[in-house]
PDB file of N, CA and C in Angstrom:
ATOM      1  N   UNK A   1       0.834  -1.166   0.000  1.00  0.00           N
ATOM      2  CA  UNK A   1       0.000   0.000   0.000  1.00  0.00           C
ATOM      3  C   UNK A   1       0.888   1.242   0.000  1.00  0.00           C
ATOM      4  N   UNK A   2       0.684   2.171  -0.996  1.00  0.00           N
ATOM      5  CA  UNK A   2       1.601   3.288  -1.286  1.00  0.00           C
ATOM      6  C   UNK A   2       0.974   4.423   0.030  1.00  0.00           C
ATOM      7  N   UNK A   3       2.089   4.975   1.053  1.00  0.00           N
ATOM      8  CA  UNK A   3       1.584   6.582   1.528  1.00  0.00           C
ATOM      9  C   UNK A   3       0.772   7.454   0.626  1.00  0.00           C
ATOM     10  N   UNK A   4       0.009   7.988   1.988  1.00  0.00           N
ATOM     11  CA  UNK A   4      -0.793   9.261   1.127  1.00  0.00           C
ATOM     12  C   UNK A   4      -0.210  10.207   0.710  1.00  0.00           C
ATOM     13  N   UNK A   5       0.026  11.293  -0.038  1.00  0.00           N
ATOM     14  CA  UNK A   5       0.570  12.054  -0.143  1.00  0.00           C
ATOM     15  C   UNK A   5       0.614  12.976   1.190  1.00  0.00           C
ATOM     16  N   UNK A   6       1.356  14.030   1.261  1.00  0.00           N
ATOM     17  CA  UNK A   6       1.228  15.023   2.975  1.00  0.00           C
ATOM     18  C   UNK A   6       0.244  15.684   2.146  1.00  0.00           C
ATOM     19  N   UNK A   7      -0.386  16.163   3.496  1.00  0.00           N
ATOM     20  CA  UNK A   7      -1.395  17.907   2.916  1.00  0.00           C
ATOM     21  C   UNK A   7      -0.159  18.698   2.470  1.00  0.00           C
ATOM     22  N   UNK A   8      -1.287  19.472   1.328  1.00  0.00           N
ATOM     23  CA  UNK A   8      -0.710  20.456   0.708  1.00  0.00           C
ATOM     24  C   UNK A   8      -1.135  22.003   1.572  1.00  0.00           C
ATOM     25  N   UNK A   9      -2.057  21.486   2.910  1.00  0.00           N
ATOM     26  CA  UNK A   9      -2.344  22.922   3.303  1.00  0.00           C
ATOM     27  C   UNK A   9      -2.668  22.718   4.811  1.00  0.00           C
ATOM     28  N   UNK A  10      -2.485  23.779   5.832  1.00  0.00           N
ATOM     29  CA  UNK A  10      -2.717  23.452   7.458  1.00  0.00           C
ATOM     30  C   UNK A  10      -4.064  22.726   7.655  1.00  0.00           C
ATOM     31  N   UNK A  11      -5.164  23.286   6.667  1.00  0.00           N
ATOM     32  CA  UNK A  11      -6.639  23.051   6.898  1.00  0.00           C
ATOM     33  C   UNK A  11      -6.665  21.271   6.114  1.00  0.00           C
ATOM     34  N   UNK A  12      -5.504  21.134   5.472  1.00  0.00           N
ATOM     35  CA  UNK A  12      -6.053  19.741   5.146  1.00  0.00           C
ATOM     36  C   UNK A  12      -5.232  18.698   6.067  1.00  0.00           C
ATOM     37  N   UNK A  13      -4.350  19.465   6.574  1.00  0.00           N
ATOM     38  CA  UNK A  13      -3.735  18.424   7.773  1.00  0.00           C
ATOM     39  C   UNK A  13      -4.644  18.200   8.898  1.00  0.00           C
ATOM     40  N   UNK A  14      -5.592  19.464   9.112  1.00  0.00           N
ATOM     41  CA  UNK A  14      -6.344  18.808  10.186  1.00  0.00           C
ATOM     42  C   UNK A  14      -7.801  18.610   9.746  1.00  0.00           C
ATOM     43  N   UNK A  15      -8.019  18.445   8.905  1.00  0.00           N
ATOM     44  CA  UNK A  15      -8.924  17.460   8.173  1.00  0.00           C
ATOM     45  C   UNK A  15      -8.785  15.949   8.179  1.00  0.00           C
ATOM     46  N   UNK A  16      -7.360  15.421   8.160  1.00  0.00           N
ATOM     47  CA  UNK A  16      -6.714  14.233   8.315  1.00  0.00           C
ATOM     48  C   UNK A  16      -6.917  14.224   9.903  1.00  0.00           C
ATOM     49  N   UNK A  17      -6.259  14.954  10.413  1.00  0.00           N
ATOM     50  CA  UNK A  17      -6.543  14.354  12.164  1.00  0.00           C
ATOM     51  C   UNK A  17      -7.691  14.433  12.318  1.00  0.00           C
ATOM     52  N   UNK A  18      -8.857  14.935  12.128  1.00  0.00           N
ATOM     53  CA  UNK A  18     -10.095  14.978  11.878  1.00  0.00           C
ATOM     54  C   UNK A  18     -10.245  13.722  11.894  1.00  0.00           C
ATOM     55  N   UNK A  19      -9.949  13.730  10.710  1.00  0.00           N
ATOM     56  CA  UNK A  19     -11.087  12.032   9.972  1.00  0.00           C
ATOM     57  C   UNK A  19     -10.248  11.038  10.916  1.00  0.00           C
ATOM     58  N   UNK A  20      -9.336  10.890  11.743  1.00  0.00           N
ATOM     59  CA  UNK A  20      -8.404  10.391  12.200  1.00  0.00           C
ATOM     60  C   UNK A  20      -9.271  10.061  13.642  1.00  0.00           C
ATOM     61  N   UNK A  21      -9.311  10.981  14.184  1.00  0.00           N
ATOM     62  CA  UNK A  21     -10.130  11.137  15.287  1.00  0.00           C
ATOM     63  C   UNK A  21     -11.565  10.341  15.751  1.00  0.00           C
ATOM     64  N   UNK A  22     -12.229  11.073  14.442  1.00  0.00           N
ATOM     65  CA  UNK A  22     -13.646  10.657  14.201  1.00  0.00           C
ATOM     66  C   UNK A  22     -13.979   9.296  13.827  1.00  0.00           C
ATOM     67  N   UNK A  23     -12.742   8.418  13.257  1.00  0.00           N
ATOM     68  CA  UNK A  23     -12.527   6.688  12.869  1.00  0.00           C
ATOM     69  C   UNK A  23     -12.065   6.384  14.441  1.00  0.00           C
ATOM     70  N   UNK A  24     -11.382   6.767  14.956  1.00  0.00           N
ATOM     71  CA  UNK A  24     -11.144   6.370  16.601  1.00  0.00           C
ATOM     72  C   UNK A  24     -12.580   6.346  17.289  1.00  0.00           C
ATOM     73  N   UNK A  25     -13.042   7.655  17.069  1.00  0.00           N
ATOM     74  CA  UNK A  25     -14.236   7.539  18.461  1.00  0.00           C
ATOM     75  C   UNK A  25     -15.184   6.355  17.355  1.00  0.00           C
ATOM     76  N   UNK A  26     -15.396   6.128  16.757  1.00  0.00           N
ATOM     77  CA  UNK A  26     -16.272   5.135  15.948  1.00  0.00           C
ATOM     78  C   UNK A  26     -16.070   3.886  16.674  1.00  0.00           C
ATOM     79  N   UNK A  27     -15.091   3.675  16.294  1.00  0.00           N
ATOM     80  CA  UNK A  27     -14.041   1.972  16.333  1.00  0.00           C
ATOM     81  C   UNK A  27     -14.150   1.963  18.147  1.00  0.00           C
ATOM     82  N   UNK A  28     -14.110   2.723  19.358  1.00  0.00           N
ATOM     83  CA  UNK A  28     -14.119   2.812  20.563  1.00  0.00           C
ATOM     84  C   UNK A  28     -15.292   2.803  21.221  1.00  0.00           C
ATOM     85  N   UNK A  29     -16.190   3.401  20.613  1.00  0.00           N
ATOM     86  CA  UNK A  29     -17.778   3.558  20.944  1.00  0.00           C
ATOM     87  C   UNK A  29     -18.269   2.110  20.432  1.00  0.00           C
ATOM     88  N   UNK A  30     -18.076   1.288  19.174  1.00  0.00           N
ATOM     89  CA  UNK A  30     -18.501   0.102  19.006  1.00  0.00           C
ATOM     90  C   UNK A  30     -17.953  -0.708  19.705  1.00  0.00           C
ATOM     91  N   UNK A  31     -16.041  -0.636  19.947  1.00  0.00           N
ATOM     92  CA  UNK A  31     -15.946  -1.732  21.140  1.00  0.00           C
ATOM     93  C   UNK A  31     -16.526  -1.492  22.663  1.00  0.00           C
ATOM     94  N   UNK A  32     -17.162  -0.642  22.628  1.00  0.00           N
ATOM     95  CA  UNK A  32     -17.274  -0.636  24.276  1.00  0.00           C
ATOM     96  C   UNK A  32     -19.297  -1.723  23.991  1.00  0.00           C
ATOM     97  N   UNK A  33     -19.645  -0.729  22.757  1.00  0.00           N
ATOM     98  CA  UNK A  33     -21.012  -1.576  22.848  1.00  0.00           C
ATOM     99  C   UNK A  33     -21.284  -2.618  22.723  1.00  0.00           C
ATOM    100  N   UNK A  34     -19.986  -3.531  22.133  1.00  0.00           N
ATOM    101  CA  UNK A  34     -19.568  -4.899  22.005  1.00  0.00           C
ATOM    102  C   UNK A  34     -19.481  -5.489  23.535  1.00  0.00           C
ATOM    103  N   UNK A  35     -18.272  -5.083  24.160  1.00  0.00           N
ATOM    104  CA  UNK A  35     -18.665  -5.370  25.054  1.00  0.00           C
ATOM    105  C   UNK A  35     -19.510  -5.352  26.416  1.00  0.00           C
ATOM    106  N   UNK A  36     -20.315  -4.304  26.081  1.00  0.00           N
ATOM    107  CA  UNK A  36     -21.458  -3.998  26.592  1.00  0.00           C
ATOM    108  C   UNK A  36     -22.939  -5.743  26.684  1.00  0.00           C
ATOM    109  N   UNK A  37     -22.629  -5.663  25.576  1.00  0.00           N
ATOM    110  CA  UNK A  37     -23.397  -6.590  25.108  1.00  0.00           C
ATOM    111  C   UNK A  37     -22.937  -8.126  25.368  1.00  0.00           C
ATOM    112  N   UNK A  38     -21.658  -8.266  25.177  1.00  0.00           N
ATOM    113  CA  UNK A  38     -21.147  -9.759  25.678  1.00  0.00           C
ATOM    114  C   UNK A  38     -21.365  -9.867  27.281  1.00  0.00           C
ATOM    115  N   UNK A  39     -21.109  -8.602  28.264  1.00  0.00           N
ATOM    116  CA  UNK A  39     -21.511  -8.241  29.742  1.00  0.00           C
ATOM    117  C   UNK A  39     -22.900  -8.951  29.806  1.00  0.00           C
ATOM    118  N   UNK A  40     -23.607  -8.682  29.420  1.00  0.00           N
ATOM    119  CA  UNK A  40     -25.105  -8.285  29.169  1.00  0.00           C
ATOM    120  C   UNK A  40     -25.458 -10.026  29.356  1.00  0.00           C
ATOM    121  N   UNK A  41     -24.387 -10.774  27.875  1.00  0.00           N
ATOM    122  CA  UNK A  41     -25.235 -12.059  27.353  1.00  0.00           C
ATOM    123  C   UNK A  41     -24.716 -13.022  28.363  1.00  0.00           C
ATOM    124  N   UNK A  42     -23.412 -12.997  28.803  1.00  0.00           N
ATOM    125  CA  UNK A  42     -22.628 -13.870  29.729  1.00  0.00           C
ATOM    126  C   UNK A  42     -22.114 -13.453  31.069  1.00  0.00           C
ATOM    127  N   UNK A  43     -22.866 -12.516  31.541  1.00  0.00           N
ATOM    128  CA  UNK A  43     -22.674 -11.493  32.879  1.00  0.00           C
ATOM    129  C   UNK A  43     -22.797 -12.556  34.167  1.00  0.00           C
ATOM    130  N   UNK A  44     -23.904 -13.766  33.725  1.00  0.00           N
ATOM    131  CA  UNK A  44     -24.267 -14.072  34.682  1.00  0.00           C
ATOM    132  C   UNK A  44     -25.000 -13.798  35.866  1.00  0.00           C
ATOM    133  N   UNK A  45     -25.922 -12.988  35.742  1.00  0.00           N
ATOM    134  CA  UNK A  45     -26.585 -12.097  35.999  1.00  0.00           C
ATOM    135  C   UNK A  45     -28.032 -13.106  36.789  1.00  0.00           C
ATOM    136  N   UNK A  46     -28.302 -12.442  38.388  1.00  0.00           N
ATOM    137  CA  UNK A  46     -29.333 -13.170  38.934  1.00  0.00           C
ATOM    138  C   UNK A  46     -30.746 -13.011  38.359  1.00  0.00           C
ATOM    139  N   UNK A  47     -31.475 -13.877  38.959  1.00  0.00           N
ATOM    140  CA  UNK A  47     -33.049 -13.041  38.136  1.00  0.00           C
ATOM    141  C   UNK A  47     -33.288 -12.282  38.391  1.00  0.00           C
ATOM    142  N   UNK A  48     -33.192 -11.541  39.953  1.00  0.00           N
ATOM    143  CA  UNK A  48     -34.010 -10.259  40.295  1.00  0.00           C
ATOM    144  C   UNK A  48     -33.157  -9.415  39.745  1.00  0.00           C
ATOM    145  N   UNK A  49     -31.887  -9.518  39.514  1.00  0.00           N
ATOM    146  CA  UNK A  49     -31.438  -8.078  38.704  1.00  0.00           C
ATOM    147  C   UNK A  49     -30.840  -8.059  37.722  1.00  0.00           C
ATOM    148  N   UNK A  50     -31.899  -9.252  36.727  1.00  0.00           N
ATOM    149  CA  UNK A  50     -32.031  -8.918  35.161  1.00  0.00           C
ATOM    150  C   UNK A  50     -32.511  -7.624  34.764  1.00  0.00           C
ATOM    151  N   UNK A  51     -33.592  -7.319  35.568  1.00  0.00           N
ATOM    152  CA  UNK A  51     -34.269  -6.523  34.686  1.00  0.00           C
ATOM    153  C   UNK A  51     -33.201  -4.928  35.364  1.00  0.00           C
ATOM    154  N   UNK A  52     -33.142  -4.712  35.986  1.00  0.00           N
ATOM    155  CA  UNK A  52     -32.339  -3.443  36.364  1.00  0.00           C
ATOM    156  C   UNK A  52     -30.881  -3.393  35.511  1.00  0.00           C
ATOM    157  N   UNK A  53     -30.162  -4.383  35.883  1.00  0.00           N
ATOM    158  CA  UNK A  53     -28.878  -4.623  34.354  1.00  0.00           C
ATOM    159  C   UNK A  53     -29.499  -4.077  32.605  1.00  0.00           C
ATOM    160  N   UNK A  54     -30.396  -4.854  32.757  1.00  0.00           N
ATOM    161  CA  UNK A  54     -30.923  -4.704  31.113  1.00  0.00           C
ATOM    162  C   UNK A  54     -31.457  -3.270  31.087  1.00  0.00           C
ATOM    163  N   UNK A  55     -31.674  -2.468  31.647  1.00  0.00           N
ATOM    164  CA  UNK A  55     -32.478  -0.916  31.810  1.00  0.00           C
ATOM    165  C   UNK A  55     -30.909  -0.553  32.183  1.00  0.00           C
ATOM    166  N   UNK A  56     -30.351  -0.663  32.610  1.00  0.00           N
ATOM    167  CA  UNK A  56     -28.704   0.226  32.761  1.00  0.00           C
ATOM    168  C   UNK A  56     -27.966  -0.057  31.707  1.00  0.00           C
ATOM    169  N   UNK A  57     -27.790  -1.040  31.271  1.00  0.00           N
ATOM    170  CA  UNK A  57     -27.232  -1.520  29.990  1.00  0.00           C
ATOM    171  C   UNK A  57     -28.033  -0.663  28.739  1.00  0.00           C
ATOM    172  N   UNK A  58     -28.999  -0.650  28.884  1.00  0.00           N
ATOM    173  CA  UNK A  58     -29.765  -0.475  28.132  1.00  0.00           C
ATOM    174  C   UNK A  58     -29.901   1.396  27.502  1.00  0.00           C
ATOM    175  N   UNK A  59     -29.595   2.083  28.634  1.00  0.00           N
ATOM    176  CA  UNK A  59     -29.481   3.125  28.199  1.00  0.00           C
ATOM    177  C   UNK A  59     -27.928   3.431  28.320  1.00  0.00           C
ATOM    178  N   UNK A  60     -27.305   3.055  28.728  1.00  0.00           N
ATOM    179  CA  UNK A  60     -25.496   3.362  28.452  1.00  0.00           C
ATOM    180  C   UNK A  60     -25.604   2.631  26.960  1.00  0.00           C
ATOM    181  N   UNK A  61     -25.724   1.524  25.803  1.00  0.00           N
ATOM    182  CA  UNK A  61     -25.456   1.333  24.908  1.00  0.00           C
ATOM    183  C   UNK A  61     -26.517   2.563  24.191  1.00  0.00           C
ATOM    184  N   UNK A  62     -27.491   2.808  24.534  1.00  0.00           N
ATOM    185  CA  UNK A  62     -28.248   4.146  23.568  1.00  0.00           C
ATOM    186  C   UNK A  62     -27.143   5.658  24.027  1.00  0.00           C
ATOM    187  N   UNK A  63     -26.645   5.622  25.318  1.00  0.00           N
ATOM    188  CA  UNK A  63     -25.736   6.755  25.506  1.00  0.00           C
ATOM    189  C   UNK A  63     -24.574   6.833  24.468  1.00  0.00           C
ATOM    190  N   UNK A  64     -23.755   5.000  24.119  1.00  0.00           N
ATOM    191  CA  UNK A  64     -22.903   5.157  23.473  1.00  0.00           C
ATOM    192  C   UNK A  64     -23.210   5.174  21.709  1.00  0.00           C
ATOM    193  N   UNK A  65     -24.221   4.811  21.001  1.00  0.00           N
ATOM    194  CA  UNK A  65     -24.997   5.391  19.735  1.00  0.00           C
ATOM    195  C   UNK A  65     -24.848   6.955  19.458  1.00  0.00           C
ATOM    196  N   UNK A  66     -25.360   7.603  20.843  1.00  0.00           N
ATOM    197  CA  UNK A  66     -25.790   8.562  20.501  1.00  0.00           C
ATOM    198  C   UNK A  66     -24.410   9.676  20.296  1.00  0.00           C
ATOM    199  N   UNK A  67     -23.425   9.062  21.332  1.00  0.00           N
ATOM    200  CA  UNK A  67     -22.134   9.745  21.525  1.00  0.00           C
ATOM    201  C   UNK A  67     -21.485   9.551  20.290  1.00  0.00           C
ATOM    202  N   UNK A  68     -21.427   8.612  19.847  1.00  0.00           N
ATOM    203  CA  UNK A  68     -20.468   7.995  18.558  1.00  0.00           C
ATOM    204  C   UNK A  68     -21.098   8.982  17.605  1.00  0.00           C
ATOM    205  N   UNK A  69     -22.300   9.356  17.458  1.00  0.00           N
ATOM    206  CA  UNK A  69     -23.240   9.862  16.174  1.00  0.00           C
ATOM    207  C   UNK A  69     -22.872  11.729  16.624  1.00  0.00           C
ATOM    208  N   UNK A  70     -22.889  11.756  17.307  1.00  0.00           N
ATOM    209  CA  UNK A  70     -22.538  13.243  17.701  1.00  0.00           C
ATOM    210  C   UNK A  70     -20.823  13.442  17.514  1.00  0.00           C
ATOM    211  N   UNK A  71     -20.064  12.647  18.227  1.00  0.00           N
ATOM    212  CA  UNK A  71     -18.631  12.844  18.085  1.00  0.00           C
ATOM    213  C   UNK A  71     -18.005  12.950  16.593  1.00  0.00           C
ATOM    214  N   UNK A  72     -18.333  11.622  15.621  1.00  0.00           N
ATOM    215  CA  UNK A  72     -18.150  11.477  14.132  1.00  0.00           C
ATOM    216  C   UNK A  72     -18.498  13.215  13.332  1.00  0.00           C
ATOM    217  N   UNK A  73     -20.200  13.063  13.922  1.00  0.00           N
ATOM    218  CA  UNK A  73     -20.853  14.728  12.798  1.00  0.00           C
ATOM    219  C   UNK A  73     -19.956  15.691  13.114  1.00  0.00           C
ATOM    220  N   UNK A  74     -19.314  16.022  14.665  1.00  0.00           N
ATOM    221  CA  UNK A  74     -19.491  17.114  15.209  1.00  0.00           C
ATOM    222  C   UNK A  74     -18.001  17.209  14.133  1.00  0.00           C
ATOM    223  N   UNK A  75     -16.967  15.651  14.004  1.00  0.00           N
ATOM    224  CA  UNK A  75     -15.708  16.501  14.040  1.00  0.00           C
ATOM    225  C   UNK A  75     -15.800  16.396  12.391  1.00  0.00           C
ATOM    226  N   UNK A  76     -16.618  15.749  12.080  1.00  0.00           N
ATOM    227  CA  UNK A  76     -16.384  15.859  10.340  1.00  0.00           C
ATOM    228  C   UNK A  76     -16.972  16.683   9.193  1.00  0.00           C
ATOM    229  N   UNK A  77     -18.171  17.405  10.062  1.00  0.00           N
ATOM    230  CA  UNK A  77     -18.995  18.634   9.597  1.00  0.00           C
ATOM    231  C   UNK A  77     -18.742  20.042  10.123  1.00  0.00           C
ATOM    232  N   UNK A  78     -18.323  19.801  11.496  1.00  0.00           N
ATOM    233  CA  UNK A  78     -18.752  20.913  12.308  1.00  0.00           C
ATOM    234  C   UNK A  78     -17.123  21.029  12.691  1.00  0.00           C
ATOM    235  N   UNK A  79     -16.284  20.679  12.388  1.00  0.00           N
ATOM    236  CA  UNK A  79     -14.629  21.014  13.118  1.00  0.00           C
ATOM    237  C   UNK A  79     -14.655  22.739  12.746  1.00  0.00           C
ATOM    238  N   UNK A  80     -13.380  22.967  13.315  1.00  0.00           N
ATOM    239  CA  UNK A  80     -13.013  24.017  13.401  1.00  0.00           C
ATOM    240  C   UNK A  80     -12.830  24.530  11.890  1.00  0.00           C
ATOM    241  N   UNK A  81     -11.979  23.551  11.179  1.00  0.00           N
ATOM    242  CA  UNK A  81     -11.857  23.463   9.469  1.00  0.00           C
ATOM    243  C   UNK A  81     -12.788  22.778   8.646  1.00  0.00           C
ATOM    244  N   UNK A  82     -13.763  22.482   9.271  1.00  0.00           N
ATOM    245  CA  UNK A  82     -14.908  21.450   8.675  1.00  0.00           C
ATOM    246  C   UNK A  82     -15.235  22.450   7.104  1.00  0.00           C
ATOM    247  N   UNK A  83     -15.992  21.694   6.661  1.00  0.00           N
ATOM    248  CA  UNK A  83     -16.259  21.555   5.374  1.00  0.00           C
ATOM    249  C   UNK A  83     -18.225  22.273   4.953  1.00  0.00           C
ATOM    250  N   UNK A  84     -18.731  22.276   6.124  1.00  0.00           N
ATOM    251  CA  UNK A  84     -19.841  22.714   6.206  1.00  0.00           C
ATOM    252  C   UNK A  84     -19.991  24.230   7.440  1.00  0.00           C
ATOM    253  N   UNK A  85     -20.732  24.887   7.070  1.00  0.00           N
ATOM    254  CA  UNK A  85     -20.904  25.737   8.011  1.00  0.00           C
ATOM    255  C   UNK A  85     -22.598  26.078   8.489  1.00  0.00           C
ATOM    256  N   UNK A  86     -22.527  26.159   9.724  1.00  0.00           N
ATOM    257  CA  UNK A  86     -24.118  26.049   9.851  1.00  0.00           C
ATOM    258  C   UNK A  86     -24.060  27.240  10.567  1.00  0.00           C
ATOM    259  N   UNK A  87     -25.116  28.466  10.514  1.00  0.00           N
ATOM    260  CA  UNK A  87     -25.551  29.717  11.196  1.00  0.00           C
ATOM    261  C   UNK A  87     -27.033  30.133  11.564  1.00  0.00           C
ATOM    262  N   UNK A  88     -27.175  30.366  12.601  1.00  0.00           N
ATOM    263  CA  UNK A  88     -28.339  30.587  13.040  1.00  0.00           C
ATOM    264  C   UNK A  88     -28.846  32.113  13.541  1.00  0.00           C
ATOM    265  N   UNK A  89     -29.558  33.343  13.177  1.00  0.00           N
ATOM    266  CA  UNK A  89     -29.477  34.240  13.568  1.00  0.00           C
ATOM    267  C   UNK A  89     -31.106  34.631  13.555  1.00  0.00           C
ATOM    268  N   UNK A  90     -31.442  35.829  14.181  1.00  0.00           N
ATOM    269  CA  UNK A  90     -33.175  36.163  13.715  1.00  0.00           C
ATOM    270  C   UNK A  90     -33.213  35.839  12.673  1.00  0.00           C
ATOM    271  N   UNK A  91     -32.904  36.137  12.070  1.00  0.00           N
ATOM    272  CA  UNK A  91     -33.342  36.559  10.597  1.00  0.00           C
ATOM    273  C   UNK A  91     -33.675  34.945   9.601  1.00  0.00           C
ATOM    274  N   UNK A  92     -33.288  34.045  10.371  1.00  0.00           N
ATOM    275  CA  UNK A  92     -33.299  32.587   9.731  1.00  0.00           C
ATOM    276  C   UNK A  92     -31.684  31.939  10.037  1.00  0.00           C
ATOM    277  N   UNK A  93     -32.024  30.840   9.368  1.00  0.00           N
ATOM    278  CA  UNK A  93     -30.717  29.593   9.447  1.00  0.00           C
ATOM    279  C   UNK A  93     -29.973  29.666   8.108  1.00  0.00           C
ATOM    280  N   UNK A  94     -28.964  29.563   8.198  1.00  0.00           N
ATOM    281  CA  UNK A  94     -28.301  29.295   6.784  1.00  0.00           C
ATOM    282  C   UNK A  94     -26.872  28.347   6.717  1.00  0.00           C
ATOM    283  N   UNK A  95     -26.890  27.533   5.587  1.00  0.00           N
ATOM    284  CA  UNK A  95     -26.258  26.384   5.708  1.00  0.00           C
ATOM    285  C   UNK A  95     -25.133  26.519   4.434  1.00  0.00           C
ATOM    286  N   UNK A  96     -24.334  26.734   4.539  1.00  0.00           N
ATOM    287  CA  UNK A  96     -22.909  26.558   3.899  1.00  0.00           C
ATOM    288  C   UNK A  96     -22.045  25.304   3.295  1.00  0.00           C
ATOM    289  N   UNK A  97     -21.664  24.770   2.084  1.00  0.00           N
ATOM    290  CA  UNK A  97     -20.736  24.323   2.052  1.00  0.00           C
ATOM    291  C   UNK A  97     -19.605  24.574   1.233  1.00  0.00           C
ATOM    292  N   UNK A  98     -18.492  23.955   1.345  1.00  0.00           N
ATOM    293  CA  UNK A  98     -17.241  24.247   0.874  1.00  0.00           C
ATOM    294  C   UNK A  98     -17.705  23.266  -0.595  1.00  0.00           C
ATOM    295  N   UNK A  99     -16.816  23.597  -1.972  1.00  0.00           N
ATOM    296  CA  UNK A  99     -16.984  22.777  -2.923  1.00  0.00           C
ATOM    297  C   UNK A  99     -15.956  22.807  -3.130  1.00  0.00           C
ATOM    298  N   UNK A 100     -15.270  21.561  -3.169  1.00  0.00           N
ATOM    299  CA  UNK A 100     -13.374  21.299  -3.542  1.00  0.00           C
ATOM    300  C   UNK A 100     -13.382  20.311  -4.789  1.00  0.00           C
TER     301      UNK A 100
END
């Protein structure tokens, strides 16, 4: 597999740590819900506190969905150098993008 070429510019180097970042929190948020879930299937878990495990489990794996889905947008739309720009003022919303 041949290297990427380097950025040709500061904003595309951290576009790379960007996307760099945003493949980390992905890949970290699914292993934790992985093992969230193997906890869950082989926990060993008594009867009376199935159901309280499965309601704690249950919203920490919707906590970690929701984190992964926010962390990815925030750094790949919304970074500092992101590629989209979103504004909100009286006057209405207006939505920006870069075309490269």
């Amino acid at each position: 597999m041949r290297p990427l070429p380097p950025p040709q510019s500061f904003a595309e180097g951290q576009r790379y740590i960007y996307g760099l970042l945003a493949s980390a929190a992905g890949m970290f948020c699914g292993a934790a819900s992985g093992v969230m879930v193997a906890l869950l299937m082989w926990g060993g878990w008594s009867a009376a506190e199935e159901h309280t495990i499965v309601t704690i489990f249950g919203w920490c794996l919707g906590g970690f969905i929701a984190a992964m889905l926010v962390v990815i947008v925030g750094l790949l739309a919304g970074g500092p150098v992101g590629r989209f720009r979103l504004e909100a003022t009286r006057d209405g919303a207006a939505f920006e993008a870069d075309r490269q």
